[in-house]
Protein backbone atom coordinates (compact mmCIF):
# COMPACT_ATOMS: atom_id res chain seq x y z
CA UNK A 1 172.98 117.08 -137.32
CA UNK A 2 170.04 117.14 -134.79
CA UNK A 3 168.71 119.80 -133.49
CA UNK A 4 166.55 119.47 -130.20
CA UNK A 5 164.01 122.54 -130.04
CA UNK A 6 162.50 121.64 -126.64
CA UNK A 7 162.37 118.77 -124.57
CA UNK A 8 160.69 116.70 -126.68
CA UNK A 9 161.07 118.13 -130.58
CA UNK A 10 163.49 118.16 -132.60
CA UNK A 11 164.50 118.52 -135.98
CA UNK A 12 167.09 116.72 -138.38
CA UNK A 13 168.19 117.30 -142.05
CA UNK A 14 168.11 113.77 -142.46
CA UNK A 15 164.26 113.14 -140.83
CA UNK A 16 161.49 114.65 -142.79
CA UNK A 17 163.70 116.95 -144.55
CA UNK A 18 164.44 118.97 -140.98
CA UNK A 19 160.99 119.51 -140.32
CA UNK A 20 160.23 119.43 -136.43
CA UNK A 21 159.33 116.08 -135.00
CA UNK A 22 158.86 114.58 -131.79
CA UNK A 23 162.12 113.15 -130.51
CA UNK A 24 162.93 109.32 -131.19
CA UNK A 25 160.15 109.01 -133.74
CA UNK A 26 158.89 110.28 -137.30
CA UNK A 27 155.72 111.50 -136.22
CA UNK A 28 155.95 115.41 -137.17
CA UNK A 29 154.51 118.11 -134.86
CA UNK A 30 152.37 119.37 -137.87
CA UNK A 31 150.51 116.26 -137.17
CA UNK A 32 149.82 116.77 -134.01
CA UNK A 33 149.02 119.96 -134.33
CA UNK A 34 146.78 118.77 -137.89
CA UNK A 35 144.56 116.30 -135.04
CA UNK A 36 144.45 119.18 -132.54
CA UNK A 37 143.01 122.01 -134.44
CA UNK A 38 140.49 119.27 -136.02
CA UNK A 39 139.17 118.81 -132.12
CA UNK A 40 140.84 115.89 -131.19
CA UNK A 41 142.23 116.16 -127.90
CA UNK A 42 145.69 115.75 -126.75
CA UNK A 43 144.73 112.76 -124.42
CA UNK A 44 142.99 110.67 -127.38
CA UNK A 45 146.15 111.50 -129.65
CA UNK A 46 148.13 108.96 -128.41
CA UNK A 47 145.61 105.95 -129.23
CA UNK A 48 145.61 108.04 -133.12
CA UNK A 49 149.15 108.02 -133.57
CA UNK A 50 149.05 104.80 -132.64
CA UNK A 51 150.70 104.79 -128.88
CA UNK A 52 154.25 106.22 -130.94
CA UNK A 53 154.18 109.27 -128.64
CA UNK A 54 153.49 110.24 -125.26
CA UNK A 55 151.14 112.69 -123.98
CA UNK A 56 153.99 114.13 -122.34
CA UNK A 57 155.26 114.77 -126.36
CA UNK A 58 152.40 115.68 -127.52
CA UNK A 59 151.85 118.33 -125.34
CA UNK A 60 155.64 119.51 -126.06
CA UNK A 61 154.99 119.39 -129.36
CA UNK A 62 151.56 122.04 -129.40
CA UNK A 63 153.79 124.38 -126.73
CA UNK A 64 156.35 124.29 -129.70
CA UNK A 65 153.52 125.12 -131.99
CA UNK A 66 152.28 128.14 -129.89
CA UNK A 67 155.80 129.21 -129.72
CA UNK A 68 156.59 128.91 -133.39
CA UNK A 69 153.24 128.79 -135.11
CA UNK A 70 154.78 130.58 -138.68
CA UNK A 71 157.57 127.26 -138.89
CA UNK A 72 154.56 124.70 -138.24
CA UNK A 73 151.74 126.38 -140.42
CA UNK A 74 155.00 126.40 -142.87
CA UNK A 75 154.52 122.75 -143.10
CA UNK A 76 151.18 122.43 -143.17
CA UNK A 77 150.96 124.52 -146.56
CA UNK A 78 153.60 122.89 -148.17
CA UNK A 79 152.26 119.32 -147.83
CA UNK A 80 148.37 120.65 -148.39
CA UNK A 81 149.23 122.48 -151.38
CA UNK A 82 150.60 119.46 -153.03
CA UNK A 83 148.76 117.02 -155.16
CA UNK A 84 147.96 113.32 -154.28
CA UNK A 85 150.45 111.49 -156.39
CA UNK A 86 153.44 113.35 -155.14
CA UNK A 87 155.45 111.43 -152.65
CA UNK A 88 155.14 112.84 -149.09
CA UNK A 89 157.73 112.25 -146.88
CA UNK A 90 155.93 112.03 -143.89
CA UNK A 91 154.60 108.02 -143.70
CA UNK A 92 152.09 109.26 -141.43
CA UNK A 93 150.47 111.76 -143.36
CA UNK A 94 148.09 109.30 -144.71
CA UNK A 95 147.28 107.82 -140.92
CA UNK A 96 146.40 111.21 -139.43
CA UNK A 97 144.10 112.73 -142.56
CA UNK A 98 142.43 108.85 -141.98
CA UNK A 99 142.48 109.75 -138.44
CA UNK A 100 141.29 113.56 -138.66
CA UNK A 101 138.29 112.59 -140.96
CA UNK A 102 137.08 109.65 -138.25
CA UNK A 103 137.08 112.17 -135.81
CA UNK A 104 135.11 114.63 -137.81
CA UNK A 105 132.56 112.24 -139.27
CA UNK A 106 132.07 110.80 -135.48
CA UNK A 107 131.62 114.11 -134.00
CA UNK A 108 129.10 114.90 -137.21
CA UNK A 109 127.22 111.81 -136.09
CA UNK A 110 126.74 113.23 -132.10
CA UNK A 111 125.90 116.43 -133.70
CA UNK A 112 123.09 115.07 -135.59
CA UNK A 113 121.90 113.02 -132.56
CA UNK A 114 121.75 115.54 -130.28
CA UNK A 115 119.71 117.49 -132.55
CA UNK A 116 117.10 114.93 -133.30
């Protein structure tokens, strides 16, 4: 049974084991939240979830995050704390980390301009 935590998240037994998504899709708000606290900003999330979400959602799903942070940090741990070869559940865990690391070695690369 479906449970719809805000506007735009919800959570079902069946999806992702109940962990909070956004609504109509798999993408999970841990990784939205995963691409935001790496400095990617909401605006250039859509383009890295690959236009599956709106920035409407997205932004839903970081308001659920501030509201709930414990349940969402809660999923973060338990698919970090796991090794490589066990299955994940979440089919985009592999997209985002791709996506996160990008980001980081990008803004490493401006970094290192503007100092030189």
């Amino acid at each position: 049974m479906k449970n719809v935590l805000m506007r735009y998240v919800t959570s079902d037994p069946e999806i992702l084991q109940g962990e909070p998504i956004v609504a109509g899709t798999i993408v999970a708000v841990r990784d939205i939240v995963q691409l935001w606290e790496s400095g990617v900003k909401p605006e250039a999330m859509v383009t890295h979830l690959f236009n599956r979400v709106t920035i409407a959602q997205i932004f839903d799903a970081l308001s659920f995050y501030a509201d709930y942070p414990e349940q969402v940090n809660g999923w973060i741990e338990k698919y970090a704390g796991h090794p490589a070869p066990l299955l994940r559940l979440n089919p985009f865990q592999d997209e985002v980390g791709a996506a996160i690391e990008a980001y980081r070695q990008d803004a490493d690369m401006d970094m290192e301009l503007d100092v030189a």
